[in-house]
Protein backbone atom coordinates (compact mmCIF):
# COMPACT_ATOMS: atom_id res chain seq x y z
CA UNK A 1 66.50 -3.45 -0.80
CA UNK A 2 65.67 -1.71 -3.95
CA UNK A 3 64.37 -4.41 -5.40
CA UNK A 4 61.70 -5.30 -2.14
CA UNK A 5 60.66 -2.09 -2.17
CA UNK A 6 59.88 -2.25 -5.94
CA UNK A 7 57.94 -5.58 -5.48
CA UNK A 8 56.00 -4.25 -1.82
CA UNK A 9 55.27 -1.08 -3.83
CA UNK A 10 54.12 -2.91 -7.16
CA UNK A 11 51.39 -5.34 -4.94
CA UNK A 12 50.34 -2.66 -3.39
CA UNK A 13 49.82 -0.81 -7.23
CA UNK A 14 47.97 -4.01 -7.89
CA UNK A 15 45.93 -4.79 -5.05
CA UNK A 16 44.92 -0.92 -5.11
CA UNK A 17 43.62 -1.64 -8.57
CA UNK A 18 41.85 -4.95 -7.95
CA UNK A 19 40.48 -3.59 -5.47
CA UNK A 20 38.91 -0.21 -7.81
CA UNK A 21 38.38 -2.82 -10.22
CA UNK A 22 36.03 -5.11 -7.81
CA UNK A 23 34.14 -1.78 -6.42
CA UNK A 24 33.63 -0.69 -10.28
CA UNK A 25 32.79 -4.08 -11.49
CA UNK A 26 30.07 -3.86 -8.29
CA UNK A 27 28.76 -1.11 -8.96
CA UNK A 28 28.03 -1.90 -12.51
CA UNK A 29 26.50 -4.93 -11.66
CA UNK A 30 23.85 -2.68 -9.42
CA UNK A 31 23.09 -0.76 -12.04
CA UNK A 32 22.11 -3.28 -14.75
CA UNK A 33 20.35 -5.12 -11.71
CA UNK A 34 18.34 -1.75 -10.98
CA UNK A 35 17.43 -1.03 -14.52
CA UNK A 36 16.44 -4.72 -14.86
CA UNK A 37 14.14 -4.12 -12.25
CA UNK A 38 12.95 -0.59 -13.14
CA UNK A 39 12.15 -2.65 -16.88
CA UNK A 40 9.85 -5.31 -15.37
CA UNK A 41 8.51 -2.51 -13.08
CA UNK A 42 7.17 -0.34 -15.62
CA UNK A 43 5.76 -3.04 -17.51
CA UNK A 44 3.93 -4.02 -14.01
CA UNK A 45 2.53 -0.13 -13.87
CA UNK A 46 1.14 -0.39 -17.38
CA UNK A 47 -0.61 -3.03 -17.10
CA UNK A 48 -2.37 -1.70 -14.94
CA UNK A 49 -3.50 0.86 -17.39
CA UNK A 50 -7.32 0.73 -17.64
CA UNK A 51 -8.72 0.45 -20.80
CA UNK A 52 -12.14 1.57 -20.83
CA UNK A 53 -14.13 2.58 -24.13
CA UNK A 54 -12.03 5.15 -25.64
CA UNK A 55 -12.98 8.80 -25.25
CA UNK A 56 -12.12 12.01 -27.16
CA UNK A 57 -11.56 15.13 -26.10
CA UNK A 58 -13.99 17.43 -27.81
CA UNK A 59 -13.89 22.19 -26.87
CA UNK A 60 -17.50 21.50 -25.68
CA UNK A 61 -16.81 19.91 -22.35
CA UNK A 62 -14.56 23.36 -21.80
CA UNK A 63 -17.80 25.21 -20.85
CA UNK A 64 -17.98 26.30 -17.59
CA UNK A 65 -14.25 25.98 -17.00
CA UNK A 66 -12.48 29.36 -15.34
CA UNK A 67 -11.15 31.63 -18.63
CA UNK A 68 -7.53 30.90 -18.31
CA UNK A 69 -7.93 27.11 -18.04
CA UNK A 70 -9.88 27.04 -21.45
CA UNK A 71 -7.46 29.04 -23.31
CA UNK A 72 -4.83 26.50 -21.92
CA UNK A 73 -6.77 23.67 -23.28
CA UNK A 74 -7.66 25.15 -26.07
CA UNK A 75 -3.75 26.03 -26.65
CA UNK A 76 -2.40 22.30 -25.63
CA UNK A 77 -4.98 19.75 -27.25
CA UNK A 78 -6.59 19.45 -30.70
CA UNK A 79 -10.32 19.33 -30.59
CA UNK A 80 -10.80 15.42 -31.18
CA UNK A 81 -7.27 14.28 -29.12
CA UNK A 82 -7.99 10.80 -27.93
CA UNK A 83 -7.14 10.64 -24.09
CA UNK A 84 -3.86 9.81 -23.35
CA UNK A 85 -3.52 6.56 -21.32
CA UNK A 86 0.27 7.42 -20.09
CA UNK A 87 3.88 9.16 -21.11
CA UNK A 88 7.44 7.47 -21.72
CA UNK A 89 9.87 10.43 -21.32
CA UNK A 90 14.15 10.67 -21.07
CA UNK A 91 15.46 13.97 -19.53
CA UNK A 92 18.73 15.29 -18.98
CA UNK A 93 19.85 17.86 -16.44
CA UNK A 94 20.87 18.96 -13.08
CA UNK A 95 19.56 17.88 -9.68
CA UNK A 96 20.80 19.25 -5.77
CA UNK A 97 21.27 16.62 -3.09
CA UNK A 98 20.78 19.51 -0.62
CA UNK A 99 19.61 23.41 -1.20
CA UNK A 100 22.85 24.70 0.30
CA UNK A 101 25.08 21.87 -1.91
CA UNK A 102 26.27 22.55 -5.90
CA UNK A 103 24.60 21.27 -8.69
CA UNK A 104 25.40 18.01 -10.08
CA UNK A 105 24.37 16.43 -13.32
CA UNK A 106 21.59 13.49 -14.07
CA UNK A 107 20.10 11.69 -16.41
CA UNK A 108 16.58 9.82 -15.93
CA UNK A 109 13.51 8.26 -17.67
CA UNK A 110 10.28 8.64 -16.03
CA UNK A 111 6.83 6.77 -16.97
CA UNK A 112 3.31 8.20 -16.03
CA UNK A 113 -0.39 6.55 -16.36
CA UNK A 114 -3.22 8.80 -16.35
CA UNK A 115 -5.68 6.63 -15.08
CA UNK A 116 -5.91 5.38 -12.26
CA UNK A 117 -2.98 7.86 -11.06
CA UNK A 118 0.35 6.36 -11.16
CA UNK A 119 4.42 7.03 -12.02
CA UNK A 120 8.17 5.63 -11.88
CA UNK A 121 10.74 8.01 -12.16
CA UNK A 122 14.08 6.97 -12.42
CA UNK A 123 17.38 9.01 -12.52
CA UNK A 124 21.10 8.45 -12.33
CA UNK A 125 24.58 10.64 -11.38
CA UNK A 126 27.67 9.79 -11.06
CA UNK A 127 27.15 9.50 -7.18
CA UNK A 128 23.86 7.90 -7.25
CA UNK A 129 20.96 6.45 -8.42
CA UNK A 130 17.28 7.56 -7.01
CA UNK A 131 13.95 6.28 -7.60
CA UNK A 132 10.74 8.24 -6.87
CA UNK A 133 6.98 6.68 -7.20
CA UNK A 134 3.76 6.59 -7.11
CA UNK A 135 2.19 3.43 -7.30
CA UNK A 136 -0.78 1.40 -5.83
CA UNK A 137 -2.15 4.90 -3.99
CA UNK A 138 1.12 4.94 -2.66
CA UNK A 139 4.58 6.89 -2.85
CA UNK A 140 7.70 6.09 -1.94
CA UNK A 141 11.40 7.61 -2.65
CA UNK A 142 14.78 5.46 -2.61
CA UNK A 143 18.24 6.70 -2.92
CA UNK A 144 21.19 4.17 -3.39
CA UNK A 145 24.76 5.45 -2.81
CA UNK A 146 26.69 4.52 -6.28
CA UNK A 147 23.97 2.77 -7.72
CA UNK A 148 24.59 -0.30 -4.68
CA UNK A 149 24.76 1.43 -1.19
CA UNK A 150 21.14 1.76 0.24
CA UNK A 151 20.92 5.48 1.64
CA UNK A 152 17.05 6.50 1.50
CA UNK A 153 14.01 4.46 1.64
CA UNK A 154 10.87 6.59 2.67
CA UNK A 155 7.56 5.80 2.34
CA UNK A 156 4.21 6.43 4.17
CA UNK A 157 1.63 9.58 4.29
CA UNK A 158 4.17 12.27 3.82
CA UNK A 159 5.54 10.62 0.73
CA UNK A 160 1.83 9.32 -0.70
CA UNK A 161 1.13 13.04 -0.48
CA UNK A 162 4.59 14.14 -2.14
CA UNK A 163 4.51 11.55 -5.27
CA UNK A 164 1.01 12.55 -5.62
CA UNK A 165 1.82 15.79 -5.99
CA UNK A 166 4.33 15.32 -8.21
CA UNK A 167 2.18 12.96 -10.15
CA UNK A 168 -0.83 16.02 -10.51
CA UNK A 169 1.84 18.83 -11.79
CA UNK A 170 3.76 16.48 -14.29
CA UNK A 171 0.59 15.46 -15.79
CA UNK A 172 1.52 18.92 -17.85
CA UNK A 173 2.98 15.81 -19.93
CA UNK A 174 -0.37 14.66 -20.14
CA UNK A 175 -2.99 17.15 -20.74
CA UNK A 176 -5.79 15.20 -21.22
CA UNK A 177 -5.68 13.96 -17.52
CA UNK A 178 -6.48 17.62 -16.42
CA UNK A 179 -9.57 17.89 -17.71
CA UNK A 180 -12.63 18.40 -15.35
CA UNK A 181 -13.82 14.67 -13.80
CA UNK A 182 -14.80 13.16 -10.78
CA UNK A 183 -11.47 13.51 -8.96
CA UNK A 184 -10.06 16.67 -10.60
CA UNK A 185 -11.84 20.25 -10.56
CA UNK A 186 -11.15 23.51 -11.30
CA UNK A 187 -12.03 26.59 -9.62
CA UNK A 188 -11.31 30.42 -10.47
CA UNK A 189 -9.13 32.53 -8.99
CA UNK A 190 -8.28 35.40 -11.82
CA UNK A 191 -7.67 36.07 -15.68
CA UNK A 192 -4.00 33.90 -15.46
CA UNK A 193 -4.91 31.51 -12.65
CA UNK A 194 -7.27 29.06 -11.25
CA UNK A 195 -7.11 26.42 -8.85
CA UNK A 196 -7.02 22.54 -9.11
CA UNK A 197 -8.27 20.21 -6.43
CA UNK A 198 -7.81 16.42 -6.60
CA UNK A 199 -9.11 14.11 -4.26
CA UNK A 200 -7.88 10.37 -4.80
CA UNK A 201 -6.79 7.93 -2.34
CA UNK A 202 -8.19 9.40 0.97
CA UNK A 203 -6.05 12.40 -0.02
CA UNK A 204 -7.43 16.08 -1.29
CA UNK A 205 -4.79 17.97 -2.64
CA UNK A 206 -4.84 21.35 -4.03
CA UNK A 207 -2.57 22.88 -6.55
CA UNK A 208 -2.34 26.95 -7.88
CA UNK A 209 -1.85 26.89 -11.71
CA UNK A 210 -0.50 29.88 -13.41
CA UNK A 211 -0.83 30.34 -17.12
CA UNK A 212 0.64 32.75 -19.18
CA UNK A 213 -0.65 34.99 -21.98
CA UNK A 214 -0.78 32.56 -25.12
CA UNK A 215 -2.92 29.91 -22.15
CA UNK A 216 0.28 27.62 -21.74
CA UNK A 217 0.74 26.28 -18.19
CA UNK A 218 4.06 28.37 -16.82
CA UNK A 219 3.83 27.89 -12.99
CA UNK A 220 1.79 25.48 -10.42
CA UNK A 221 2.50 26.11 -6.63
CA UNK A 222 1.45 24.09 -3.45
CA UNK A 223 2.25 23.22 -0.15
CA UNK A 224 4.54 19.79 0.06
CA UNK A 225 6.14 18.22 3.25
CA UNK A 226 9.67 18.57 3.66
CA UNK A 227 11.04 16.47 6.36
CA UNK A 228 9.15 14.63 8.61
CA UNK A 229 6.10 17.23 9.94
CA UNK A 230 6.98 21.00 7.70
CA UNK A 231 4.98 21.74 5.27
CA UNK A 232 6.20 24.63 3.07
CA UNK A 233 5.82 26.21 -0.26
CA UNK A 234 6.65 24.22 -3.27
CA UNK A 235 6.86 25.62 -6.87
CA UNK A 236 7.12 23.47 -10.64
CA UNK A 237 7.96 25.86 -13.61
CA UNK A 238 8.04 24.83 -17.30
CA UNK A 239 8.40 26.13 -20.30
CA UNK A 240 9.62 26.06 -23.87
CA UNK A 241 6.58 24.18 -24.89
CA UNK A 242 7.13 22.42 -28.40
CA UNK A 243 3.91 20.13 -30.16
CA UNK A 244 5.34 16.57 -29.85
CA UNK A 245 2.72 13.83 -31.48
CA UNK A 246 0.07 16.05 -31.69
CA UNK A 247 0.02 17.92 -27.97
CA UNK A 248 1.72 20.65 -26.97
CA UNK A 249 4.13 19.82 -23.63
CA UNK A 250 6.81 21.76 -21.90
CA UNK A 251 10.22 20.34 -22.01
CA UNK A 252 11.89 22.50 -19.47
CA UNK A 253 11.12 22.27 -15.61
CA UNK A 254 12.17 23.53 -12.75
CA UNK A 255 11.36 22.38 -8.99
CA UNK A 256 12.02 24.84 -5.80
CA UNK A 257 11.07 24.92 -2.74
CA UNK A 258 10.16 28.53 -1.06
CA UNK A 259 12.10 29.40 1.85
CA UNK A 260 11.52 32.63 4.02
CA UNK A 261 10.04 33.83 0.38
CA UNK A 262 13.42 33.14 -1.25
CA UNK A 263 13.18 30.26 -4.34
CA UNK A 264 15.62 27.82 -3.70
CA UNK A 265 15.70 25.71 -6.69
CA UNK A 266 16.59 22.14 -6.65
CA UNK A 267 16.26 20.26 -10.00
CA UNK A 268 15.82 21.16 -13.45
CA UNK A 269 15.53 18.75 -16.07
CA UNK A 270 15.24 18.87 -20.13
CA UNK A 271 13.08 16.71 -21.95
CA UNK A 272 14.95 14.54 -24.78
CA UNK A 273 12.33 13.15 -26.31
CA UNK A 274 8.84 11.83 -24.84
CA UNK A 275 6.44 9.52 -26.56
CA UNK A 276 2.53 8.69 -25.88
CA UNK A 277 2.45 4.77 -27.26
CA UNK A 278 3.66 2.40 -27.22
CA UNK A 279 3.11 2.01 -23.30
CA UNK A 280 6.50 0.21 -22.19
CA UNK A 281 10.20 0.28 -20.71
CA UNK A 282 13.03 2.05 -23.02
């Protein structure tokens, strides 16, 4: 009897395991499957980069600008930076599935153009693995469940405006694709703000920069769609700016969303290390 019960308990030791093993073998498999893909889609985005007769940015074309934007400028680029066609970055850091849920940890790599407007984030927890975009004029967010398990697909206006968004307030990663042009102006609002309107796509979106003392970029605030039809206040922070190749970049941010005037924070992410060519997948 002993012995049966042994034997029952062992298969069901080892059928317990295969079965672990199976789900962990599977969800491997769905990661190196989604950062396949996430490889052959960032070399898709970038070749899409356009390459038109390349331009420098010089302090003259500053004139005109509100105060606080040209001391940011004038803080961030050298006089003579070439343009910056796009960013590779890796962050690490913490991201909330809901405002009212804990913090977890995540790791993610993220690839902007400047021109025409475009990015592919990608970042990865121990529960899941999300993808946000902007691509084509379009955005789009997907969440999979363990790397495997489909649990978020959205797309359409709500999320074109969104990835947009987040396209315009990351390009603090890319400086050069905030100055003044036919999409993007500036307008003032006081000595340590001024506001940035961007019209691309069929959309105009608007953005409130903030800007500290020394003219570095500290805060941007807008309103963003949560859900399906509420729009509410959205805030990006960033700091502890450091000169990497050249351009000085923030390597801390923080996203919240504003609820009943309360910040309710949601992700904050560390920069590891960020590069401006060559223009491909890590």
């Amino acid at each position: 009897m002993l012995f049966a019960s042994l034997m029952k308990t062992t298969t069901k030791v080892w059928l317990t395991a295969a079965t672990l093993g199976a789900a962990g073998a599977a969800v491997l498999v769905s990661r190196a499957l989604a950062a396949r893909q996430l490889r052959q889609d960032v070399r898709d985005l970038f070749a899409g980069v356009i390459d038109a007769a390349p331009r420098h940015y010089h302090e003259a074309q500053l004139i005109g600008l509100p105060a606080p934007v040209q001391r940011y400028f004038r803080r961030v680029l050298p006089d003579g930076q070439p343009y910056l066609r796009g960013v590779r970055l890796r962050h690490t850091g913490q991201f909330k599935t809901d405002l009212d849920k804990g913090w977890v940890d995540i790791a993610g790599e993220q690839y902007i153009m400047a021109d025409p407007p475009a990015f592919i984030w990608q970042g990865t927890s121990r529960q899941f693995t999300a993808r946000d975009e902007f691509v084509d004029g379009h955005g789009r967010l997907r969440v999979r469940l363990l790397g495997a398990v489909p649990i978020v697909d959205g797309t359409g206006p709500h999320f074109d405006q969104g990835e947009l968004l987040r396209w315009l307030s990351e390009c603090a990663f890319l400086p050069t694709a905030l100055l003044p042009s036919e999409r993007l102006q500036w307008s003032a609002i006081d000595e340590h703000s001024a506001r940035l309107t961007l019209t691309y796509g069929g959309q105009t979106l608007q953005y409130l920069f903030s800007f500290d003392h020394q003219g570095e970029l500290v805060q941007c605030e807008t309103q963003r769609y949560q859900g399906e039809n509420q729009l509410l206040p959205w805030r990006g922070r960033f700091s502890d700016y450091q000169q990497l190749h050249g351009v000085r970049v923030p390597t801390l941010l923080e996203g919240m969303w504003v609820l009943d005037g309360q910040e309710r924070p949601y992700a904050r992410f560390t920069v590891q290390e960020l590069h401006y060519e060559p223009l491909e997948p890590f």
